[in-house]
PDB file of N, CA and C in Angstrom:
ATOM      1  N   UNK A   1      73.368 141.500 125.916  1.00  0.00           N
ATOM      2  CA  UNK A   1      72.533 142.296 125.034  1.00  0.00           C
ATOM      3  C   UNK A   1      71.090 142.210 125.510  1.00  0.00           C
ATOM      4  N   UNK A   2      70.348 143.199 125.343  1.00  0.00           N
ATOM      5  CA  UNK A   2      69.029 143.554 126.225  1.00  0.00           C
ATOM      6  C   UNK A   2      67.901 143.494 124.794  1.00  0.00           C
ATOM      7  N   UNK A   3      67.123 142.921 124.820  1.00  0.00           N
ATOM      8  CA  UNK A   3      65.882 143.201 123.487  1.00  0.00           C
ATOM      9  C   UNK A   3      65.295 144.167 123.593  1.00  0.00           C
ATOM     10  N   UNK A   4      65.131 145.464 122.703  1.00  0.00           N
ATOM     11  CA  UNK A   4      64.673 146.613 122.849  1.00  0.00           C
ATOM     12  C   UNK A   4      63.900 146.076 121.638  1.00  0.00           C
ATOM     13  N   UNK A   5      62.640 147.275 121.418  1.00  0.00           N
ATOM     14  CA  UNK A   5      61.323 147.696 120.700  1.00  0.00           C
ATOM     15  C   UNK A   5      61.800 148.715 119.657  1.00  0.00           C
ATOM     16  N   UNK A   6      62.445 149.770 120.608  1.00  0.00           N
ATOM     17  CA  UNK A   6      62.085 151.385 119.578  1.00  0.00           C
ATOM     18  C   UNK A   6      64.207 151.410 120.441  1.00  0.00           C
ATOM     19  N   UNK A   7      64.730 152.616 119.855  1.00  0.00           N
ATOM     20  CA  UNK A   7      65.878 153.075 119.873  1.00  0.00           C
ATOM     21  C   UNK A   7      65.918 154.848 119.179  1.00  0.00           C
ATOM     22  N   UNK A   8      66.355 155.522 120.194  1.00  0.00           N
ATOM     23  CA  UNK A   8      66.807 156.970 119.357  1.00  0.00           C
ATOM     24  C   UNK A   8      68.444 157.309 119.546  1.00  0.00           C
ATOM     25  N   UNK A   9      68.548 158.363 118.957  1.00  0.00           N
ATOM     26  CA  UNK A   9      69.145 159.155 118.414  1.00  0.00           C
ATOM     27  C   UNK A   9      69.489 160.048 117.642  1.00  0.00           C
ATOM     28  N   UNK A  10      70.072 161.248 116.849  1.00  0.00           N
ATOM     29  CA  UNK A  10      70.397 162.046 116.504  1.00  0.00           C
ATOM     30  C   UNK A  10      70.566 161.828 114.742  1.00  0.00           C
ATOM     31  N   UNK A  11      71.631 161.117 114.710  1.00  0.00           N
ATOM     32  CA  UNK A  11      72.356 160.324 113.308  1.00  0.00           C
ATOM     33  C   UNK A  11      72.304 158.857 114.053  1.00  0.00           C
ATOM     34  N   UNK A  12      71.255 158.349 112.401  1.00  0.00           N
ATOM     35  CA  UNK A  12      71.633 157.245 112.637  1.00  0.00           C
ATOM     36  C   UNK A  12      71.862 156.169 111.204  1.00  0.00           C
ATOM     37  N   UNK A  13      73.146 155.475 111.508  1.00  0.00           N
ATOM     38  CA  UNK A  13      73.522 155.396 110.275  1.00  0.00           C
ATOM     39  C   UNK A  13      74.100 153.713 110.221  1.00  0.00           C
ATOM     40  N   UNK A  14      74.071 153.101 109.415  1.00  0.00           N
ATOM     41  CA  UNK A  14      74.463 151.377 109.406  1.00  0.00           C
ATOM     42  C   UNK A  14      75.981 151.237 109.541  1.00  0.00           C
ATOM     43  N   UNK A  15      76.198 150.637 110.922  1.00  0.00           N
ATOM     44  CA  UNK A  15      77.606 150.196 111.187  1.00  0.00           C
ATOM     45  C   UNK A  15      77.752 149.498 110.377  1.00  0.00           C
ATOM     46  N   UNK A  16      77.268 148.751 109.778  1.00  0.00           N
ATOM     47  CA  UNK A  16      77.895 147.430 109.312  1.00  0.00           C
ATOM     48  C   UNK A  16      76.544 146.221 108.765  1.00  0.00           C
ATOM     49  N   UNK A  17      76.706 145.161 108.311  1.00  0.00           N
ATOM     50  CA  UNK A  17      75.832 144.210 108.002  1.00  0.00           C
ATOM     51  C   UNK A  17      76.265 142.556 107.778  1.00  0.00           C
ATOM     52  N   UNK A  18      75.658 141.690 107.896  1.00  0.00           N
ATOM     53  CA  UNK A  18      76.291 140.271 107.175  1.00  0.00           C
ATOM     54  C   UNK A  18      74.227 139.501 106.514  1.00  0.00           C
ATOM     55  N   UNK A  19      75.371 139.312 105.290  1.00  0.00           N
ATOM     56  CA  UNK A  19      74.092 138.360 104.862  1.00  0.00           C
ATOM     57  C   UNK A  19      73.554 139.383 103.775  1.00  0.00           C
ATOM     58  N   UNK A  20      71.827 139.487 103.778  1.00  0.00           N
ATOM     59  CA  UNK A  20      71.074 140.095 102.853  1.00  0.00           C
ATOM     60  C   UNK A  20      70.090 140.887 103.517  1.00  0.00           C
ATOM     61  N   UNK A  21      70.529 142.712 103.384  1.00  0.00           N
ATOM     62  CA  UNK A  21      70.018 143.516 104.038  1.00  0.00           C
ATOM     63  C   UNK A  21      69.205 144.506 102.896  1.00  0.00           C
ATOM     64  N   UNK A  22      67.670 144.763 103.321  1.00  0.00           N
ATOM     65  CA  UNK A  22      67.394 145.546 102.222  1.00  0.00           C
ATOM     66  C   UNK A  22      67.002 147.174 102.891  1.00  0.00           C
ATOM     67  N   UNK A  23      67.381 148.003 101.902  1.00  0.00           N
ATOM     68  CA  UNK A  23      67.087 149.495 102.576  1.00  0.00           C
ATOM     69  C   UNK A  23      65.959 150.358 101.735  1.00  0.00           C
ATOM     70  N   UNK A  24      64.638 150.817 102.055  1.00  0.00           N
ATOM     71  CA  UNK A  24      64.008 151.448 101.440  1.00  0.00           C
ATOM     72  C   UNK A  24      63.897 152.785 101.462  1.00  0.00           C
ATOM     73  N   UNK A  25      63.725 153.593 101.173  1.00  0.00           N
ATOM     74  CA  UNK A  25      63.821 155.087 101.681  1.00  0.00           C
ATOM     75  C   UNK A  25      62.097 155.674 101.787  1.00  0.00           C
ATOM     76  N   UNK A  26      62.184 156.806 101.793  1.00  0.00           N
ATOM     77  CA  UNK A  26      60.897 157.370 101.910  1.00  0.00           C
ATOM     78  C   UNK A  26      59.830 157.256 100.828  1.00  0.00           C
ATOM     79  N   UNK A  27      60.249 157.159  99.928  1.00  0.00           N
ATOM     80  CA  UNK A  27      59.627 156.857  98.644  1.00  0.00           C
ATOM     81  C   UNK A  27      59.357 155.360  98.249  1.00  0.00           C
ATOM     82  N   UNK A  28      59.771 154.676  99.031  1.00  0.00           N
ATOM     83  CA  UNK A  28      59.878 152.888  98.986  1.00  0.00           C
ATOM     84  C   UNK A  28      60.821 152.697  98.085  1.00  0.00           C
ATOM     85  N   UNK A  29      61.837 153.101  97.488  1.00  0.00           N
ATOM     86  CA  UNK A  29      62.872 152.982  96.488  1.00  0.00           C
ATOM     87  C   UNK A  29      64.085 152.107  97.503  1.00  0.00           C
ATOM     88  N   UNK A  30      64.555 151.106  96.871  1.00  0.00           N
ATOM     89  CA  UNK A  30      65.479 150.264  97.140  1.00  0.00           C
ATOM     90  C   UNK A  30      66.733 151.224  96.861  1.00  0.00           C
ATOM     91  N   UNK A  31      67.587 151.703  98.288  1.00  0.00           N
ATOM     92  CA  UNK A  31      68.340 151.752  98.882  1.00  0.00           C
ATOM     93  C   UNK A  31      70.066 150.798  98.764  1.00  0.00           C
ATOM     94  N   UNK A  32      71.072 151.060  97.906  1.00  0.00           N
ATOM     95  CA  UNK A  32      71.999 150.170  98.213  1.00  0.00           C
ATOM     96  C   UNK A  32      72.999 149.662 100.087  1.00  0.00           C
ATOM     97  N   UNK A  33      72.955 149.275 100.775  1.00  0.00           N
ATOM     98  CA  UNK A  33      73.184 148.811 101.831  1.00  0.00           C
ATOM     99  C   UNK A  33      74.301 149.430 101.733  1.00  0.00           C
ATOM    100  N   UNK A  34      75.465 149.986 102.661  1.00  0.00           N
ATOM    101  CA  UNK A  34      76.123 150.587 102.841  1.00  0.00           C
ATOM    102  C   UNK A  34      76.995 150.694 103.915  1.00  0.00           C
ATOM    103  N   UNK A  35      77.945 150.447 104.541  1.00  0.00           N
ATOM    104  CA  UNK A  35      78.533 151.041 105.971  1.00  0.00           C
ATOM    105  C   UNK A  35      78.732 152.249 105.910  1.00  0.00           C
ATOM    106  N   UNK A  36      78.066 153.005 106.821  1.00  0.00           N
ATOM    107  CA  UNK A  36      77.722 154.704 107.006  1.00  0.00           C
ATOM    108  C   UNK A  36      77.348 155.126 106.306  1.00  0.00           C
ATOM    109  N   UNK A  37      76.469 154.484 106.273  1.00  0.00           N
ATOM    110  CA  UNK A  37      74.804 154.988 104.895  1.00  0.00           C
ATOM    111  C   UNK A  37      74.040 155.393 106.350  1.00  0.00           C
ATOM    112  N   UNK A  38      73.895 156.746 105.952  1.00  0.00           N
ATOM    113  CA  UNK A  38      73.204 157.569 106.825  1.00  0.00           C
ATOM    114  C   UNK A  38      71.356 157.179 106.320  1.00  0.00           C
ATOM    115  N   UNK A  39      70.706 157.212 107.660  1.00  0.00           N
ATOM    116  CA  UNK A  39      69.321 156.537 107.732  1.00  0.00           C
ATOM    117  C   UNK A  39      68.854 158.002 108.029  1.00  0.00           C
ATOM    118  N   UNK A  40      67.474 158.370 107.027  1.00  0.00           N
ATOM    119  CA  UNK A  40      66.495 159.255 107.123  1.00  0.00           C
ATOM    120  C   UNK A  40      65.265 159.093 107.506  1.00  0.00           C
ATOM    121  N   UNK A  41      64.671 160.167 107.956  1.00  0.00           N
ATOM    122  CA  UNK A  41      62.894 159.645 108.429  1.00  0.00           C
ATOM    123  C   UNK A  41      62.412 159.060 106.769  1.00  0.00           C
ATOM    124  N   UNK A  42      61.805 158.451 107.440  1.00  0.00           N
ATOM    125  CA  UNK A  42      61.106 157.518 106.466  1.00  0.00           C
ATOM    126  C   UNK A  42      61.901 156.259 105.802  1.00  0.00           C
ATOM    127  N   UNK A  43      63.259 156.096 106.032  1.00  0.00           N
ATOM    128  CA  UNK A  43      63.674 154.643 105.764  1.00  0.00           C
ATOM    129  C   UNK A  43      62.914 153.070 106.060  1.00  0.00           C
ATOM    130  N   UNK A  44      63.325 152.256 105.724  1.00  0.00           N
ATOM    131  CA  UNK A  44      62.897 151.225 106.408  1.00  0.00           C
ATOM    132  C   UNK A  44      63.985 150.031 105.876  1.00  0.00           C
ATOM    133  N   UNK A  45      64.449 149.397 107.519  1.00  0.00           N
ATOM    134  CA  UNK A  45      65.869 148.461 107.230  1.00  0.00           C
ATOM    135  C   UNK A  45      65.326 147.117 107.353  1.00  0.00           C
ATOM    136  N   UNK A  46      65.296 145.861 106.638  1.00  0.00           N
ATOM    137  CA  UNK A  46      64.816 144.187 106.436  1.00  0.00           C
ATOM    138  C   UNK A  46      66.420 143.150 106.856  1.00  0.00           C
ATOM    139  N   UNK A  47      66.253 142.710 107.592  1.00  0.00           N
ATOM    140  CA  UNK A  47      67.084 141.488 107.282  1.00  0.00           C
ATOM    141  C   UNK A  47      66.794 140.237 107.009  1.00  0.00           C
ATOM    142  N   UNK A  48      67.054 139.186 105.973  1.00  0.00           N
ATOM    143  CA  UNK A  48      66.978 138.412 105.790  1.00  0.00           C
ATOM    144  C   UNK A  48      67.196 136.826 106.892  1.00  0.00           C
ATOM    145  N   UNK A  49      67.034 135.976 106.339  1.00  0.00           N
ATOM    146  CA  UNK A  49      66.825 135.006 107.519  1.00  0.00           C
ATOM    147  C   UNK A  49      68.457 134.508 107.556  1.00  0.00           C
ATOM    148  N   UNK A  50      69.283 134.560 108.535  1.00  0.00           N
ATOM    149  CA  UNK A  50      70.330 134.576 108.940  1.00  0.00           C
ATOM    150  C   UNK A  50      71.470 135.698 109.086  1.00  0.00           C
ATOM    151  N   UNK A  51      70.975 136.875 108.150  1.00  0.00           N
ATOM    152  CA  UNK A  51      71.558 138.108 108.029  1.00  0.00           C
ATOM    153  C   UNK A  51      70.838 139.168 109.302  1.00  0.00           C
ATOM    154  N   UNK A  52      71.927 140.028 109.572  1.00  0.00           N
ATOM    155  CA  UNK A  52      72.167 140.507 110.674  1.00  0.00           C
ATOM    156  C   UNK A  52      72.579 142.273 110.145  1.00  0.00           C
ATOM    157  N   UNK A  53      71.794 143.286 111.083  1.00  0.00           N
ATOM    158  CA  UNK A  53      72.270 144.541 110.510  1.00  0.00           C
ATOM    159  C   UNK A  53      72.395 145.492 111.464  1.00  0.00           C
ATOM    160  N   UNK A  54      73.522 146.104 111.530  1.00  0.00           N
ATOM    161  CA  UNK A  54      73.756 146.908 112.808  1.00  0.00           C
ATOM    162  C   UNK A  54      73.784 148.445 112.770  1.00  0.00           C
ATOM    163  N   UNK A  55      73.406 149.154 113.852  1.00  0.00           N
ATOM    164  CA  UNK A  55      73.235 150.605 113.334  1.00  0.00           C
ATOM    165  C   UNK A  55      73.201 151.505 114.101  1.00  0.00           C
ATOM    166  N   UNK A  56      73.981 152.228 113.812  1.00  0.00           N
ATOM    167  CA  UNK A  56      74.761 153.545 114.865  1.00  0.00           C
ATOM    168  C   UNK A  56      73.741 154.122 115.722  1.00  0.00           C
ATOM    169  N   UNK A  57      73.874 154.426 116.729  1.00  0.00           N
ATOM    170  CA  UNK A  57      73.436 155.697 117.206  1.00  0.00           C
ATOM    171  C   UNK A  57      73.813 156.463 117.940  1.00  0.00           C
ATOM    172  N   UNK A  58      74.119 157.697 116.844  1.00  0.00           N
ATOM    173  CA  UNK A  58      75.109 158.914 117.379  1.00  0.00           C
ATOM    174  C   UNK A  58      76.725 158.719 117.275  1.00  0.00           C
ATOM    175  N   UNK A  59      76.773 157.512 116.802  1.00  0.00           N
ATOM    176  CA  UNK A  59      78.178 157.241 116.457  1.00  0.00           C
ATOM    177  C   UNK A  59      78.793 156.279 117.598  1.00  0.00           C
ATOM    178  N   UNK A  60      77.835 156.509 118.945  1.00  0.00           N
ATOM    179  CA  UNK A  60      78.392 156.020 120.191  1.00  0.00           C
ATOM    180  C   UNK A  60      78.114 154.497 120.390  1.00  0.00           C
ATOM    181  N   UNK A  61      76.376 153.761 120.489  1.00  0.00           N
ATOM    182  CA  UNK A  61      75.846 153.121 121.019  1.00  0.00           C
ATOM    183  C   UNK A  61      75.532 152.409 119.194  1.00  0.00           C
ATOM    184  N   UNK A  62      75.334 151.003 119.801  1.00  0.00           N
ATOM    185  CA  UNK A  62      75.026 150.374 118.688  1.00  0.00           C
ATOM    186  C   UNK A  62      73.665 149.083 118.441  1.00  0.00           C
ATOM    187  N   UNK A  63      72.680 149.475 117.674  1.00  0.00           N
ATOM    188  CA  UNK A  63      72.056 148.149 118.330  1.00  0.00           C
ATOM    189  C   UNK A  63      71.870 147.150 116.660  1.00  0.00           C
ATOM    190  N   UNK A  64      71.374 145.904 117.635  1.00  0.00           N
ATOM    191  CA  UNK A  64      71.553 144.996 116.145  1.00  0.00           C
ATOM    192  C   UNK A  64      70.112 144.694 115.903  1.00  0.00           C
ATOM    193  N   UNK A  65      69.789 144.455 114.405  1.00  0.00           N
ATOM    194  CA  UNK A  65      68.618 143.621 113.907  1.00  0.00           C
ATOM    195  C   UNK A  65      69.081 142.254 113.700  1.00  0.00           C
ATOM    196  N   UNK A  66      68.474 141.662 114.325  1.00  0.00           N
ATOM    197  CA  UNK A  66      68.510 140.392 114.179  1.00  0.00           C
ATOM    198  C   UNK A  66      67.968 139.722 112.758  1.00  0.00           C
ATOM    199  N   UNK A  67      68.081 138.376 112.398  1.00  0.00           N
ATOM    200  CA  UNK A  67      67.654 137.376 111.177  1.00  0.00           C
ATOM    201  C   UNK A  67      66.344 137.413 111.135  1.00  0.00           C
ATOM    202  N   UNK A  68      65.674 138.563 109.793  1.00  0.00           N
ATOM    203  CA  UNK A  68      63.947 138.167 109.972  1.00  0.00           C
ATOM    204  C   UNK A  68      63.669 139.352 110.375  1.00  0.00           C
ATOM    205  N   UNK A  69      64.297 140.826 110.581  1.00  0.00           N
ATOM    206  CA  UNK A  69      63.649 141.519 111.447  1.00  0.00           C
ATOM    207  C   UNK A  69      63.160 142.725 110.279  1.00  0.00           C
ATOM    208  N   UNK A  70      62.573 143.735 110.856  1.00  0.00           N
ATOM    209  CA  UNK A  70      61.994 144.528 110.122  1.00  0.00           C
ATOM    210  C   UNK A  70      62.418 146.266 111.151  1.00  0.00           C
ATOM    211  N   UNK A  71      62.854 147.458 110.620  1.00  0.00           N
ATOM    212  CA  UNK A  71      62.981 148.581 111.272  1.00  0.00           C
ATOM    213  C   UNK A  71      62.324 149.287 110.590  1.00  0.00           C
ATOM    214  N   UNK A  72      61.687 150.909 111.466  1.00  0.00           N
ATOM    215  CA  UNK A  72      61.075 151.863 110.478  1.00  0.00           C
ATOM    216  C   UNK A  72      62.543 152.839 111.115  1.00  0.00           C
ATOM    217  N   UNK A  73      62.075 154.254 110.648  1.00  0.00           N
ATOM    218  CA  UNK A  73      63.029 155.272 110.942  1.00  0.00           C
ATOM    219  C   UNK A  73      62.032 156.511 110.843  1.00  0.00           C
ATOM    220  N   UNK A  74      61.884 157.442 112.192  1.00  0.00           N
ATOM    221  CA  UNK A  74      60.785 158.075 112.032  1.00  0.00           C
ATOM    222  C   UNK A  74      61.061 159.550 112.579  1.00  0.00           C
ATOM    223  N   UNK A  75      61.109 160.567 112.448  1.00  0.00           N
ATOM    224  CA  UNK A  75      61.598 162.117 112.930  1.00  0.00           C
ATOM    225  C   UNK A  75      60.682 161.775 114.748  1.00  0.00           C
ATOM    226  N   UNK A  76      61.434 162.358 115.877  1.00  0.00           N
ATOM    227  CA  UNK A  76      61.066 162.425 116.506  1.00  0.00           C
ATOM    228  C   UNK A  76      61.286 163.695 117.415  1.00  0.00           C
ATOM    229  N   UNK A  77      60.563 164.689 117.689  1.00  0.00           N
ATOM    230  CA  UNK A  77      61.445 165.869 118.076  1.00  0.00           C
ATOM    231  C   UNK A  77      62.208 166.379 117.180  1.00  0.00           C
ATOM    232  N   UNK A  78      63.529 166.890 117.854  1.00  0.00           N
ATOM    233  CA  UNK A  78      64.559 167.168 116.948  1.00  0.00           C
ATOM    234  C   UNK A  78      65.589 166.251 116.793  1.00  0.00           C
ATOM    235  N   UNK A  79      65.189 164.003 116.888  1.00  0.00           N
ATOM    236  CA  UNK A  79      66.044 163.737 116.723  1.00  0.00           C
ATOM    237  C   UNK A  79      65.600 162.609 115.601  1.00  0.00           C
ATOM    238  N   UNK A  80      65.715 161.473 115.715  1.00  0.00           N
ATOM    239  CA  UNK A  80      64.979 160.285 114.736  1.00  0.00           C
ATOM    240  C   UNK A  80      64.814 158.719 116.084  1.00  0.00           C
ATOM    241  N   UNK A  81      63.840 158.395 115.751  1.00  0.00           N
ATOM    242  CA  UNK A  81      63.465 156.935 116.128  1.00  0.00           C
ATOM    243  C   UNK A  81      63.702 155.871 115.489  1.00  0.00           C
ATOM    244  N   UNK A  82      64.206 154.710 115.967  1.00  0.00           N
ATOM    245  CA  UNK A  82      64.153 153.511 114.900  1.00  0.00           C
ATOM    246  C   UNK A  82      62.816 152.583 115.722  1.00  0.00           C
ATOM    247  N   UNK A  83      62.144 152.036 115.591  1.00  0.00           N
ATOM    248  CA  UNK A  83      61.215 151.139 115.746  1.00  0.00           C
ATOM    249  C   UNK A  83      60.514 150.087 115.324  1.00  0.00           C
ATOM    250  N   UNK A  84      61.006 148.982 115.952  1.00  0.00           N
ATOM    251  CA  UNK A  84      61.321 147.801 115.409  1.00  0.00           C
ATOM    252  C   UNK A  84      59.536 147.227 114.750  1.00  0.00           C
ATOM    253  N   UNK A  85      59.469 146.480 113.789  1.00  0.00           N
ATOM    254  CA  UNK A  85      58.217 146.212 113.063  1.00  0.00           C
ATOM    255  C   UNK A  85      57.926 144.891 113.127  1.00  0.00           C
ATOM    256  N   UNK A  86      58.800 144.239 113.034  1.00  0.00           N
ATOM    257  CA  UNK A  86      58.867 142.805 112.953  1.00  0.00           C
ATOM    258  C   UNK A  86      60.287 142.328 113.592  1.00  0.00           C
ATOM    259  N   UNK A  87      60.251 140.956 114.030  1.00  0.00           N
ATOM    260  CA  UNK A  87      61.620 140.318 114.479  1.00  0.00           C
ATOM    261  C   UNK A  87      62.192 140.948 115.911  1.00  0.00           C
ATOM    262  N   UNK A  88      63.598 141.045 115.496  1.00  0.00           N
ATOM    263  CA  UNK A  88      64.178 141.034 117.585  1.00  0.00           C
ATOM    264  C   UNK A  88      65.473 142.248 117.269  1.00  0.00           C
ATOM    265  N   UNK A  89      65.645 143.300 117.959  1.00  0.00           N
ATOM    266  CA  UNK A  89      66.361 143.975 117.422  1.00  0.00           C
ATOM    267  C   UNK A  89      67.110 144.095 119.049  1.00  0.00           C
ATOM    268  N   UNK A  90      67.796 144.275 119.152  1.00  0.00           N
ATOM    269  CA  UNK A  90      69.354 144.128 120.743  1.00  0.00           C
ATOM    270  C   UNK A  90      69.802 145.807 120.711  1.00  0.00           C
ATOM    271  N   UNK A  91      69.836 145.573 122.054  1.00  0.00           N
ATOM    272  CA  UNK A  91      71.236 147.185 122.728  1.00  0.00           C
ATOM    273  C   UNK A  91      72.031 146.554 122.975  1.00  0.00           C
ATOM    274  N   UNK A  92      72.777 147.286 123.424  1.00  0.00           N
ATOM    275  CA  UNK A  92      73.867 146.982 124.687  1.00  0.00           C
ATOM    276  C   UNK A  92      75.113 146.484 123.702  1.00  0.00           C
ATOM    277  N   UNK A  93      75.278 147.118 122.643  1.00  0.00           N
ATOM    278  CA  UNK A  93      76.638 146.861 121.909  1.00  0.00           C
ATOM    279  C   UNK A  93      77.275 148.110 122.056  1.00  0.00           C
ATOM    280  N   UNK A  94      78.661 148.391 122.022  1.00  0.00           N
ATOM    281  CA  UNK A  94      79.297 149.621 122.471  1.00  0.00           C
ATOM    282  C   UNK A  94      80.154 150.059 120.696  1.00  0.00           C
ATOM    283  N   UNK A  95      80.018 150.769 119.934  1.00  0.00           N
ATOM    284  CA  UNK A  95      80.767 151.039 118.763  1.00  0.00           C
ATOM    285  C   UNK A  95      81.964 150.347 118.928  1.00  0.00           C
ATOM    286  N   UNK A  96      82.824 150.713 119.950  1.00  0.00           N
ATOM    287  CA  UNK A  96      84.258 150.386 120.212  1.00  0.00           C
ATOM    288  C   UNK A  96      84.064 148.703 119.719  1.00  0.00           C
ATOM    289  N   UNK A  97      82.858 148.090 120.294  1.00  0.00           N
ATOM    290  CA  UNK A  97      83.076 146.767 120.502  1.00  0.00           C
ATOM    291  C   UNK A  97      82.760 146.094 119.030  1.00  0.00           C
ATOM    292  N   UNK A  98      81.977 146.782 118.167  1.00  0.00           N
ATOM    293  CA  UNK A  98      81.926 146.320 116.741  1.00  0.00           C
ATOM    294  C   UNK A  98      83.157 146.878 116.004  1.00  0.00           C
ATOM    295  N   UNK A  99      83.966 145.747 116.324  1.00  0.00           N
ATOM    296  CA  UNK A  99      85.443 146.062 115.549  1.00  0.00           C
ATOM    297  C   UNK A  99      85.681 145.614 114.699  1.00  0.00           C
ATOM    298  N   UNK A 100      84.914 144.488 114.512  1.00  0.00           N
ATOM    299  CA  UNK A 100      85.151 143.694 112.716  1.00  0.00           C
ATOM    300  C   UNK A 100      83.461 142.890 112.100  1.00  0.00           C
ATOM    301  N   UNK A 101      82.946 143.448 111.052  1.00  0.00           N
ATOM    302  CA  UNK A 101      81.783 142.798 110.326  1.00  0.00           C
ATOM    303  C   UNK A 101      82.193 142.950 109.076  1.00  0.00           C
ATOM    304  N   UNK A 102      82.031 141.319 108.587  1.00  0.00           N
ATOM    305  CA  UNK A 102      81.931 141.048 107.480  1.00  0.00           C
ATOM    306  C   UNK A 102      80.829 140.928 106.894  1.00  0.00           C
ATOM    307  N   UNK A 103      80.750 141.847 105.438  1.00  0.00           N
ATOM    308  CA  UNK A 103      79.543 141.908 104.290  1.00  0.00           C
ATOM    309  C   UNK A 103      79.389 140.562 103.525  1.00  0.00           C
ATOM    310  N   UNK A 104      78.870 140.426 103.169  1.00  0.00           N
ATOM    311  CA  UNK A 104      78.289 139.304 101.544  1.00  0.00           C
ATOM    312  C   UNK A 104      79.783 139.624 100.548  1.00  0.00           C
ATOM    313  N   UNK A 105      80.203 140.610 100.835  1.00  0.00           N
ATOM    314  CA  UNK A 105      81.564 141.350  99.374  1.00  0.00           C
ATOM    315  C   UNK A 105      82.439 142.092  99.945  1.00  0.00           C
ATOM    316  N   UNK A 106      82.538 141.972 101.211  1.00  0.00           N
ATOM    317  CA  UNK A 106      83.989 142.832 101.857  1.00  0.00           C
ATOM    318  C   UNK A 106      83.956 142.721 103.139  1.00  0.00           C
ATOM    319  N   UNK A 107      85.298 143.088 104.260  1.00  0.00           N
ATOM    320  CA  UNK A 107      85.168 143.354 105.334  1.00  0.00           C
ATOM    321  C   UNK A 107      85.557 144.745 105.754  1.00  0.00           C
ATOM    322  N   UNK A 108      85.005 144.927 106.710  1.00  0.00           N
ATOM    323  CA  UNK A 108      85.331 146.730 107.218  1.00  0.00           C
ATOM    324  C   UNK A 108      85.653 146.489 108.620  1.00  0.00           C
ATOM    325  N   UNK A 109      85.774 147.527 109.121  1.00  0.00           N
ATOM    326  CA  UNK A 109      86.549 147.796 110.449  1.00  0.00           C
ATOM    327  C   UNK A 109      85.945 149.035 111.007  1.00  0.00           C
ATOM    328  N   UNK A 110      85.088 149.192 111.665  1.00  0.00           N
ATOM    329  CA  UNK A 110      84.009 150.246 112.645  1.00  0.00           C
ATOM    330  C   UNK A 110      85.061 151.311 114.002  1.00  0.00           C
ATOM    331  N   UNK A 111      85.362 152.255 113.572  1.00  0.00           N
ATOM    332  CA  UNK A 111      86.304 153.017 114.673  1.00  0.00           C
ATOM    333  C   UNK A 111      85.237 154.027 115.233  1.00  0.00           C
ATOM    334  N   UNK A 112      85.587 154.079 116.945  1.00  0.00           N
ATOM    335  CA  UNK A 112      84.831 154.543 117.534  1.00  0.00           C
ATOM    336  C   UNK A 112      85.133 155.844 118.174  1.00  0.00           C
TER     337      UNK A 112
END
């Protein structure tokens, strides 16, 4: 896994999460966390200190926020940016390869 800054794509939407993830929207309104909770300009994704949050892009490529981190979500062109604010956010995960994350209250299964 490679440490990236900023990340695009088209749709981008939360594979998955573990721990305590908070989601704000454009309005700063608390967001319930979601697997394939589609992310809009103006979101903003938090993870807590040991919690971990992962998030599509394009359905294909996947990157993670690490424990502590902070994302914005911003229109870019005709697609969206994520850009990291705080903390350590990773590439180099393949959808296929997030095949099992467990939530705080369930487990899911990510098909690619």
């Amino acid at each position: 896994m490679n440490s990236i800054k900023t990340a695009n794509g088209t749709t981008l939407r939360i594979a998955g999460f573990t721990g305590k993830v908070t989601i704000k929207d454009d309005g700063a309104k608390d967001v319930q966390p979601s697997v394939n909770l589609l992310l809009h300009d103006g979101y903003k994704v938090a993870t807590a200190a040991g919690a971990n949050a992962y998030i599509s892009l394009d359905g294909k490529d996947v990157v993670m926020l690490d424990g502590g981190g902070a994302v914005s979500v911003e229109k870019s062109g005709s697609g969206l940016k994520l850009t990291l604010t705080s903390g350590t956010m990773y590439s180099g995960l393949d959808a296929k390869e997030l095949s099992h994350v467990q939530t705080s209250n369930m487990a899911t299964g990510v098909r690619g």
